[in-house]
Protein backbone atom coordinates (compact mmCIF):
# COMPACT_ATOMS: atom_id res chain seq x y z
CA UNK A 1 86.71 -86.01 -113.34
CA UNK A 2 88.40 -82.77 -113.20
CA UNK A 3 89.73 -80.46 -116.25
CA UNK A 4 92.64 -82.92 -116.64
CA UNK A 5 93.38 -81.03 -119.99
CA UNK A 6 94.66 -77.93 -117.58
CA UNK A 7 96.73 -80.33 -114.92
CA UNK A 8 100.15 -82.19 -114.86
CA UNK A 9 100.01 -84.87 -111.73
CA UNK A 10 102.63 -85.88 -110.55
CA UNK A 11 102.14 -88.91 -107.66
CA UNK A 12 103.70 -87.57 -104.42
CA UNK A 13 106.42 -90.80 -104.37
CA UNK A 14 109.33 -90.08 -101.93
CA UNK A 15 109.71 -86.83 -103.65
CA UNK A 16 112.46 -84.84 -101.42
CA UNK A 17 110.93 -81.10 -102.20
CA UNK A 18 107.67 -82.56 -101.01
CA UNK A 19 108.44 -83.75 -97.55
CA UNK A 20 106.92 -81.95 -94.58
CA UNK A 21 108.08 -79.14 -92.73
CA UNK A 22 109.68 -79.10 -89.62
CA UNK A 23 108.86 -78.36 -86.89
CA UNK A 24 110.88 -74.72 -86.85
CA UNK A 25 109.16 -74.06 -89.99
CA UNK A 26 106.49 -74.75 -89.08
CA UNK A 27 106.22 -72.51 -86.45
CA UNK A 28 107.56 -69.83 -88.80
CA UNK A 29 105.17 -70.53 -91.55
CA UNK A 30 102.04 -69.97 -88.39
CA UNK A 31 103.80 -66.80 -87.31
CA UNK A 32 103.91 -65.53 -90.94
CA UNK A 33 100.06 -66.45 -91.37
CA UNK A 34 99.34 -64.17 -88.10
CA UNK A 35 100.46 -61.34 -88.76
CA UNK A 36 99.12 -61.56 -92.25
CA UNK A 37 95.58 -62.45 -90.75
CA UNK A 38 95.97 -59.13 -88.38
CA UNK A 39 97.07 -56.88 -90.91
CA UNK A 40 94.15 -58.02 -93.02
CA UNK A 41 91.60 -58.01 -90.34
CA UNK A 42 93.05 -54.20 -90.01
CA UNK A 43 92.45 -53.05 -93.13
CA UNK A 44 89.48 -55.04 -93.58
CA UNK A 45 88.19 -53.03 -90.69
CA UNK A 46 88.68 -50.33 -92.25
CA UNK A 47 87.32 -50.57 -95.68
CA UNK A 48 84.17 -52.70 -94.58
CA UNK A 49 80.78 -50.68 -94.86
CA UNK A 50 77.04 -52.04 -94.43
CA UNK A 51 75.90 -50.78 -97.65
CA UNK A 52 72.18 -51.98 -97.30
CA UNK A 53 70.45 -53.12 -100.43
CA UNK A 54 67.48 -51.70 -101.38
CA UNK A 55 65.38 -54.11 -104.08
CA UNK A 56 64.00 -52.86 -107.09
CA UNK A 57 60.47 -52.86 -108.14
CA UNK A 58 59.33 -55.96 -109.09
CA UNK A 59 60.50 -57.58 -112.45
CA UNK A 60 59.50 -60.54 -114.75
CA UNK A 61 63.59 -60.83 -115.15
CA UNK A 62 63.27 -64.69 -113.08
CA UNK A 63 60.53 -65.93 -115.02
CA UNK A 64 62.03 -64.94 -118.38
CA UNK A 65 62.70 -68.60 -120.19
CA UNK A 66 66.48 -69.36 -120.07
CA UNK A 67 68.56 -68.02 -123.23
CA UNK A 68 69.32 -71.39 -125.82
CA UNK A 69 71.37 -71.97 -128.27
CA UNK A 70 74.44 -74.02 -128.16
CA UNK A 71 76.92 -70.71 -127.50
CA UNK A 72 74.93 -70.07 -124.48
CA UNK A 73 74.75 -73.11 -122.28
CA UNK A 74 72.40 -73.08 -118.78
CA UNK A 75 72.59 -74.03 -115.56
CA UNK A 76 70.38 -74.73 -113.42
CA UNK A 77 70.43 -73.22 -109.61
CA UNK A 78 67.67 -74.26 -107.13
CA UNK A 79 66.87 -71.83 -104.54
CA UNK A 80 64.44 -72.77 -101.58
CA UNK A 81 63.59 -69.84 -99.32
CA UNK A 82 63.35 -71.86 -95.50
CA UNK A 83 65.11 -71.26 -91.88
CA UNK A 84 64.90 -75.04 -91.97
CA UNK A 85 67.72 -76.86 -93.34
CA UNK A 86 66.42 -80.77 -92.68
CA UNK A 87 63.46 -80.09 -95.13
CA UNK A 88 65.63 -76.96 -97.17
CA UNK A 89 68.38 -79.64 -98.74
CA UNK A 90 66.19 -82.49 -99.45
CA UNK A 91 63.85 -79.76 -101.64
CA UNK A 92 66.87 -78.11 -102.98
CA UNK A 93 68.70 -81.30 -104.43
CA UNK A 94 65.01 -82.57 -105.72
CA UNK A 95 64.23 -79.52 -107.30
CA UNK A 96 67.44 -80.29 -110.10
CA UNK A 97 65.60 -83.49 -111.19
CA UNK A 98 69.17 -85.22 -111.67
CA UNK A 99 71.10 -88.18 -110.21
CA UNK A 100 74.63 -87.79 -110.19
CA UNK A 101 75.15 -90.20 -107.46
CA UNK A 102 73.32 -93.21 -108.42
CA UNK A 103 75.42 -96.51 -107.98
CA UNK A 104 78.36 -94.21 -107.32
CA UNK A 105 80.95 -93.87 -104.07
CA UNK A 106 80.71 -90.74 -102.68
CA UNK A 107 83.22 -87.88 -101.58
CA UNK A 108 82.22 -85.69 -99.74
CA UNK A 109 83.58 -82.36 -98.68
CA UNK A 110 81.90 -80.25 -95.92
CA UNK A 111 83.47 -76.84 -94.76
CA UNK A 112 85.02 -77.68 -91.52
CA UNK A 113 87.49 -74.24 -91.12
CA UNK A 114 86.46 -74.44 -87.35
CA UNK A 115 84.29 -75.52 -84.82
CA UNK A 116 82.34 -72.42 -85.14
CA UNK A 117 78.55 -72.45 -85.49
CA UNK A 118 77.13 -71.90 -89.11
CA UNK A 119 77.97 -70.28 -91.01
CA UNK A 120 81.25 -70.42 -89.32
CA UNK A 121 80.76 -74.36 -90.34
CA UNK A 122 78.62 -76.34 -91.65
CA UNK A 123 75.98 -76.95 -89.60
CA UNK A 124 75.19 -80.41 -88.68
CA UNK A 125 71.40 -80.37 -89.59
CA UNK A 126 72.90 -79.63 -92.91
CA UNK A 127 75.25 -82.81 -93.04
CA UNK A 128 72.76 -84.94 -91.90
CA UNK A 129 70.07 -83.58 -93.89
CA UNK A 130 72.78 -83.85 -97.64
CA UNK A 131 73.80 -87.40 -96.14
CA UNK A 132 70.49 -88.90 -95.80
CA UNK A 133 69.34 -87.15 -99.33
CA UNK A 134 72.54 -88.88 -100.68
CA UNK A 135 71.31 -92.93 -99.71
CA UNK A 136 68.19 -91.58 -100.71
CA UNK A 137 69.61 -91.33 -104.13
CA UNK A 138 71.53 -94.53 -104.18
CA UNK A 139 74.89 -93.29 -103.04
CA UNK A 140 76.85 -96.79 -102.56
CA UNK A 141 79.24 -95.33 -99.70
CA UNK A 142 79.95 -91.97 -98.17
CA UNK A 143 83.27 -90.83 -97.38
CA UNK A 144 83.83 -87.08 -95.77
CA UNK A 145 87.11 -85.73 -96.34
CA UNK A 146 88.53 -82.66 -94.49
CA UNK A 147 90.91 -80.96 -93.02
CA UNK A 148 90.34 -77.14 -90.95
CA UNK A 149 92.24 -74.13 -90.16
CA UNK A 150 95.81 -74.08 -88.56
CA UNK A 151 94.28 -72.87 -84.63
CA UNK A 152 93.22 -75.90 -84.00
CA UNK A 153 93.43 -79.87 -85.32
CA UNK A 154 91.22 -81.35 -87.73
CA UNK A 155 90.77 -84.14 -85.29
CA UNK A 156 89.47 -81.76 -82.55
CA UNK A 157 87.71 -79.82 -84.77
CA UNK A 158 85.27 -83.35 -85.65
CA UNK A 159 85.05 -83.96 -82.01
CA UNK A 160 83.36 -80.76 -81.14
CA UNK A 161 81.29 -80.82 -83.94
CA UNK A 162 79.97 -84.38 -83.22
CA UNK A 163 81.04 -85.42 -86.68
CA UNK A 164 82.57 -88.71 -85.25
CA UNK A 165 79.26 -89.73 -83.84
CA UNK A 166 77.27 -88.81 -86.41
CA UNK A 167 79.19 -90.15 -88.66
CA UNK A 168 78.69 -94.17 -86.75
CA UNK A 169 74.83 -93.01 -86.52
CA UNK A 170 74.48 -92.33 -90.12
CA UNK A 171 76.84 -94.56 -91.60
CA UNK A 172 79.73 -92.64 -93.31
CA UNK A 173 82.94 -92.81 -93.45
CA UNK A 174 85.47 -90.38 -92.38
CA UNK A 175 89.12 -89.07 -94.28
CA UNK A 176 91.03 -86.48 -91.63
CA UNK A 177 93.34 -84.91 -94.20
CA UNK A 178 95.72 -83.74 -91.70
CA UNK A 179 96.50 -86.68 -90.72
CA UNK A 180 97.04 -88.23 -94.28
CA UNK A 181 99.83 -90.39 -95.20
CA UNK A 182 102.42 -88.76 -98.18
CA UNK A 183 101.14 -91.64 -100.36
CA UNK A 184 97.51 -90.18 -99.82
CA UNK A 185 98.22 -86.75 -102.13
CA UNK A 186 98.70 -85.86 -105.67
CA UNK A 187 100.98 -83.22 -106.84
CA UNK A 188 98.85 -81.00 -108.98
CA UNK A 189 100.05 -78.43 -111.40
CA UNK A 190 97.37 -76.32 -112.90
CA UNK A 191 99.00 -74.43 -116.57
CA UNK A 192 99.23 -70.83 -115.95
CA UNK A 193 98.71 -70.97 -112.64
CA UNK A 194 99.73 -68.10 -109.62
CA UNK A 195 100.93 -71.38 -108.04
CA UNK A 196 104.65 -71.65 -107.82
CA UNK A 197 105.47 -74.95 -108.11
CA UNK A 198 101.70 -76.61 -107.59
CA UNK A 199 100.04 -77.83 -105.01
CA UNK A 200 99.06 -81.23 -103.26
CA UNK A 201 95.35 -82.46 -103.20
CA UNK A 202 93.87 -85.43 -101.78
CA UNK A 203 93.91 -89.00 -103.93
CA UNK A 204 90.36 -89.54 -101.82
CA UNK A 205 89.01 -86.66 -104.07
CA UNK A 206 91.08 -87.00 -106.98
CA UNK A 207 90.13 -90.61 -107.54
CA UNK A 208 86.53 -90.53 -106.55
CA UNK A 209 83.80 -91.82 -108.21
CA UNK A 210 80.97 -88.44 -107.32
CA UNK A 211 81.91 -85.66 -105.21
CA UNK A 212 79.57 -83.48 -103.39
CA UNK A 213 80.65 -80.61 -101.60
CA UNK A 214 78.53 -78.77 -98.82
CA UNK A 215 79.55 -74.70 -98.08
CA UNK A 216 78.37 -71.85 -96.27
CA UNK A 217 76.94 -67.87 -96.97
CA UNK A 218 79.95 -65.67 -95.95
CA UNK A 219 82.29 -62.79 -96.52
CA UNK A 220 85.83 -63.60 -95.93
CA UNK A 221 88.57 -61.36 -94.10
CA UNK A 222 91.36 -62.56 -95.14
CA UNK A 223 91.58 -62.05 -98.28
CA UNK A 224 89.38 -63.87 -99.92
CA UNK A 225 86.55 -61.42 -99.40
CA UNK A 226 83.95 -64.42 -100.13
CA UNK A 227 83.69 -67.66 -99.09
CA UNK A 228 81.59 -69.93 -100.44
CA UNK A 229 81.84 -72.62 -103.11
CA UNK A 230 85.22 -72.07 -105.38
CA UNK A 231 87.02 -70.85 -101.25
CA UNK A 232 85.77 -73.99 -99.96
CA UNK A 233 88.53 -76.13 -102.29
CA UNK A 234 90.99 -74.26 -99.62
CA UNK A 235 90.04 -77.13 -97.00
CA UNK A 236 91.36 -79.76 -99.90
CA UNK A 237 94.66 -78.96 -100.42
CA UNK A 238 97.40 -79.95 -98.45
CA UNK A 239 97.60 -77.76 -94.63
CA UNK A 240 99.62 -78.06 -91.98
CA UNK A 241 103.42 -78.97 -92.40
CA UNK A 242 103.20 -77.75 -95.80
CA UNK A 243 103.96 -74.46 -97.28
CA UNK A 244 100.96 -73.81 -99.18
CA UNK A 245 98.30 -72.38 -96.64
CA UNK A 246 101.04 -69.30 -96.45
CA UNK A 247 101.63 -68.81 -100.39
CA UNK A 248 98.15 -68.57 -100.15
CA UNK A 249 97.34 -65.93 -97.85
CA UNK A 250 100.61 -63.94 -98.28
CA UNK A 251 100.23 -63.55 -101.96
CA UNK A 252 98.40 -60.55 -103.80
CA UNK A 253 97.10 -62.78 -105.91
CA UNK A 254 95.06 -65.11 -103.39
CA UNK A 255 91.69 -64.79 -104.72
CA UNK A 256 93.11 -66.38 -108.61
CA UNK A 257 94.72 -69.10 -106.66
CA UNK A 258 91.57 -69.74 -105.09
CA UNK A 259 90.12 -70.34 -108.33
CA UNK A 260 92.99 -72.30 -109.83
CA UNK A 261 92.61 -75.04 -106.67
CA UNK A 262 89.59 -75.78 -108.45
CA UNK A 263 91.21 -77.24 -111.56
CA UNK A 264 91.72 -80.01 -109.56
CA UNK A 265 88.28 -81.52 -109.54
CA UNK A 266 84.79 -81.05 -110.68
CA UNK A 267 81.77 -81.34 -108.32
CA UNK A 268 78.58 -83.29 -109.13
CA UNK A 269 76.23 -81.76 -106.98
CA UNK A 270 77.14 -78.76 -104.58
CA UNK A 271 74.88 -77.39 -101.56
CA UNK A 272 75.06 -73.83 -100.11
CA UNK A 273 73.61 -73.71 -96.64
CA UNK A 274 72.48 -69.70 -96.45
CA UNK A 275 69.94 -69.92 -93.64
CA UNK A 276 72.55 -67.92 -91.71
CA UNK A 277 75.01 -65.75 -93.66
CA UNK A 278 78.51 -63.28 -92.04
CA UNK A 279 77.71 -60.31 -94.44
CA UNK A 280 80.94 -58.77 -92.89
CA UNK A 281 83.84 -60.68 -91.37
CA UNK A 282 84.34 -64.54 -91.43
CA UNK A 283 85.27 -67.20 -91.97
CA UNK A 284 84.57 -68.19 -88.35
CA UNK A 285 83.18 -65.35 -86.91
CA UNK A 286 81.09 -61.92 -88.53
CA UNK A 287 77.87 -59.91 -88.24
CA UNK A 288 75.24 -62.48 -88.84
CA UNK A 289 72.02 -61.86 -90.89
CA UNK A 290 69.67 -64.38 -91.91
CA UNK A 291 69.44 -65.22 -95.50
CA UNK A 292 66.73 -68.13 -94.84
CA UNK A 293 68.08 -69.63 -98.31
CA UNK A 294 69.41 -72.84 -99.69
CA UNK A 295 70.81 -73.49 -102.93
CA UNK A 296 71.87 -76.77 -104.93
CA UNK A 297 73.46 -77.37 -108.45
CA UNK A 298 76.15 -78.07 -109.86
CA UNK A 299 78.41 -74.59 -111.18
CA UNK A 300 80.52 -73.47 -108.79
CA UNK A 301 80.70 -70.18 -110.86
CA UNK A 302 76.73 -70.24 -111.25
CA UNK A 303 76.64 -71.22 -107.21
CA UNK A 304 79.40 -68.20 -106.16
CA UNK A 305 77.69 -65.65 -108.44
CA UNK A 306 74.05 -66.36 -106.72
CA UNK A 307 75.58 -66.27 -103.41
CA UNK A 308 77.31 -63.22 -103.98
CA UNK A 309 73.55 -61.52 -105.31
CA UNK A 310 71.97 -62.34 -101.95
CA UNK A 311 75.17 -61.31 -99.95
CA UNK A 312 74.76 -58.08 -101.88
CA UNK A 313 71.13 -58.49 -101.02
CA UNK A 314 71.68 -58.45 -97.36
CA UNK A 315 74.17 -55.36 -97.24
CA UNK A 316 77.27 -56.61 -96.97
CA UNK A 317 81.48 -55.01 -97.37
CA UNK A 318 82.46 -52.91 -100.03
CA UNK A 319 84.95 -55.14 -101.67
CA UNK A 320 81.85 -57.49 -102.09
CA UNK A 321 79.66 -54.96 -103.31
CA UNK A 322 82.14 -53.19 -105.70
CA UNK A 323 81.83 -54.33 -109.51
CA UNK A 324 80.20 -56.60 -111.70
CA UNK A 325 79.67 -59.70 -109.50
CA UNK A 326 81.15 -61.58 -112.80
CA UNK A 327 84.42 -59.13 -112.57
CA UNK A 328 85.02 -60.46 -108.67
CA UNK A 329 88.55 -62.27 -108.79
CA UNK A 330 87.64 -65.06 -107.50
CA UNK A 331 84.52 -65.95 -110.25
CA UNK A 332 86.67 -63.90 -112.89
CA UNK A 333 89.43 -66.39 -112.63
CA UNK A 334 86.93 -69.25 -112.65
CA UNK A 335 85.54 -68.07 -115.87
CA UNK A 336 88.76 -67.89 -117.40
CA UNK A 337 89.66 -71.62 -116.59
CA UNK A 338 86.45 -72.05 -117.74
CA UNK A 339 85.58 -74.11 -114.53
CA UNK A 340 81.48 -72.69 -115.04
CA UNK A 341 79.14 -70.07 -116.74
CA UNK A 342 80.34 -66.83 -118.37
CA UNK A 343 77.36 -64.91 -118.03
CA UNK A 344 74.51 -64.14 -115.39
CA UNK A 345 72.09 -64.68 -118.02
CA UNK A 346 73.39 -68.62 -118.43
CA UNK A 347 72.40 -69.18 -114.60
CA UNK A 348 68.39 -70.35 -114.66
CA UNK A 349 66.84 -70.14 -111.05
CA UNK A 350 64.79 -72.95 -110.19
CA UNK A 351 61.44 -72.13 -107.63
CA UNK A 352 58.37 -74.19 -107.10
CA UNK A 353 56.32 -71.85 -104.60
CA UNK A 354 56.11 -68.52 -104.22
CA UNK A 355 58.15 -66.92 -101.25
CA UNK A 356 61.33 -68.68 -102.97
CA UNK A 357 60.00 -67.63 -106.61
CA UNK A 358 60.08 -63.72 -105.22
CA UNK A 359 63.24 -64.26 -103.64
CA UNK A 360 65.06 -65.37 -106.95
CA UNK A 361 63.10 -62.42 -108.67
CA UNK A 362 65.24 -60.24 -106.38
CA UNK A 363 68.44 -62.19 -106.51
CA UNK A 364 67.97 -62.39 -110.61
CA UNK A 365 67.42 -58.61 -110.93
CA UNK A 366 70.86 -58.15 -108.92
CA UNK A 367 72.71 -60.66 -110.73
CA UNK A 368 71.82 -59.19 -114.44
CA UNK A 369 72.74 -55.03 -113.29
CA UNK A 370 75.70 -55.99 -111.82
């Protein structure tokens, strides 16, 4: 598991650099992050246009066959066009005809920044709907793992969402991060890395058997510009009391370091929930539109670049818009540590009726121009 060729670990053991921050710092290390977040918001303001897309005429570009050879490897992205999300995952995940899961304990990581509604979290429908899928498909046990944004605790963040109670209804079990023991992280060094001296990430995920990962359709303020399956690895590493949350977000280089998190582990199976999208904004709050989309498979690279497409579909900020969607930091970096596809034309779209086959025609047609 993971692209343990790229790491050093280290096992976080009494190590005296490690320890927590204190309180003071703390503090500081929130301040910093504010007016950071302000600043950005500022100039995001600023730079952020609707720049509607208009599609072009229609094209057999989704229903060419997939290029082959062994230089050219594909992956498969299933898109299913629905506002419903309890009958959207199950077709999504089905529509891959593979099993990752079978016989296999299960981490899994939502995207719990806030409390928000979806996208500004992942909408419960959308848990239940992946959990369900996942016994379905043999999953021995469930564990969530999370931890959210620094306004608010983790803790407080489940109990508004209900994830406590759904969790005893549906039978999973839940990992609060935040409230991790030292013994519970792994120091994590990625070669090459923006990362000063590494980062911590969670044994659960390190050591786990399948990992799934759930995220949302958004455009990120602070930095990151988009949110959606390489961002979501944020929510893994190591929050509060530590110093990492403001490297992140005070460094010009925030949208690599994204990317490098994601050395730390390799998904089996990841779900975008798109039936509502921020086009501008986020992560918690933005101007909504509805994408009425889900996707599933198993490329974070291949998963980003689609949901960048139908952001760019929907009109959405410049810095999203700008470029190649392949020469975007975040998926550029990815690419690089060679965490997915390096090419739009390695991503196959996977339909099986024919508002969701029209939609990919659309969302294939943006992701070969640009």
């Amino acid at each position: 598991m993971g692209s343990k060729g790229l790491l050093h670990n280290q096992e976080m053991r009494g190590q005296p650099e490690l320890k927590e921050l204190d309180r003071r710092e703390f503090i500081k290390d929130i301040a910093l992050f504010g007016a950071f977040a302000l600043l950005s918001t500022s100039a995001a303001c600023k730079q952020a246009a609707e720049l509607p897309y208009k599609p072009p005429a229609p094209s057999p570009a989704a229903d060419l066959p997939p290029p082959q050879g062994a230089d050219m490897p594909v992956t498969k992205v299933s898109l299913v066009r629905t506002p419903d999300r309890t009958k959207g995952v199950p077709k999504a995940i089905a529509l891959l005809q593979s099993n990752p899961v079978q016989g296999k304990a299960v981490a899994l990581k939502p995207n719990f920044n806030t409390a928000d509604p979806a996208p500004g979290s992942t909408h419960n429908d959308t848990l239940r709907a992946l959990v369900l899928k996942l016994k379905e498909m043999g999953a021995t046990k469930i564990t969530l793992a999370e931890r959210c944004g620094p306004m608010i605790s983790t803790r407080e963040v489940m109990q508004q969402k209900g994830t406590f109670d759904l969790a005893q209804e549906l039978g999973f079990d839940i990992v609060n991060l935040e409230e991790m023991e030292p013994d519970g992280w792994v120091l994590i060094k990625p070669g090459d890395s923006h990362w000063k001296d590494g980062f911590l990430f969670p044994r659960v995920y390190r050591e786990a058997e399948s990992i799934v990962q759930t995220c949302c359709l958004k455009t990120h303020a602070f930095g990151g510009h988009f949110t959606l399956s390489l961002k979501n690895a944020v929510g893994m590493v190591a929050g509060k009391g530590y110093p990492y949350m403001t490297q992140l977000h005070t460094s010009l280089n925030i949208r690599q370091m994204i990317a490098e998190i994601n050395t730390a582990y390799s998904p089996d199976l990841i779900v975008l929930d798109g039936v509502d999208a921020f086009v501008k904004g986020g992560p918690d709050k933005g101007t909504r539109a509805q994408a009425n989309v889900i996707l599933a498979g198993s490329d974070r690279v291949a998963i980003d670049a689609v949901g960048v497409a139908i952001l760019r579909s929907l009109g959405t900020t410049d810095e999203v818009s700008r470029g190649r969607i392949f020469e975007q930091d975040q998926i550029a970096r990815a690419v690089e540590l060679g965490l997915g596809v390096r090419s739009p034309a390695q991503i196959e779209l996977v339909t099986d009726d024919p508002e969701s086959a029209a939609f990919a025609s659309i969302i294939k047609d943006i992701l070969l121009v640009g």
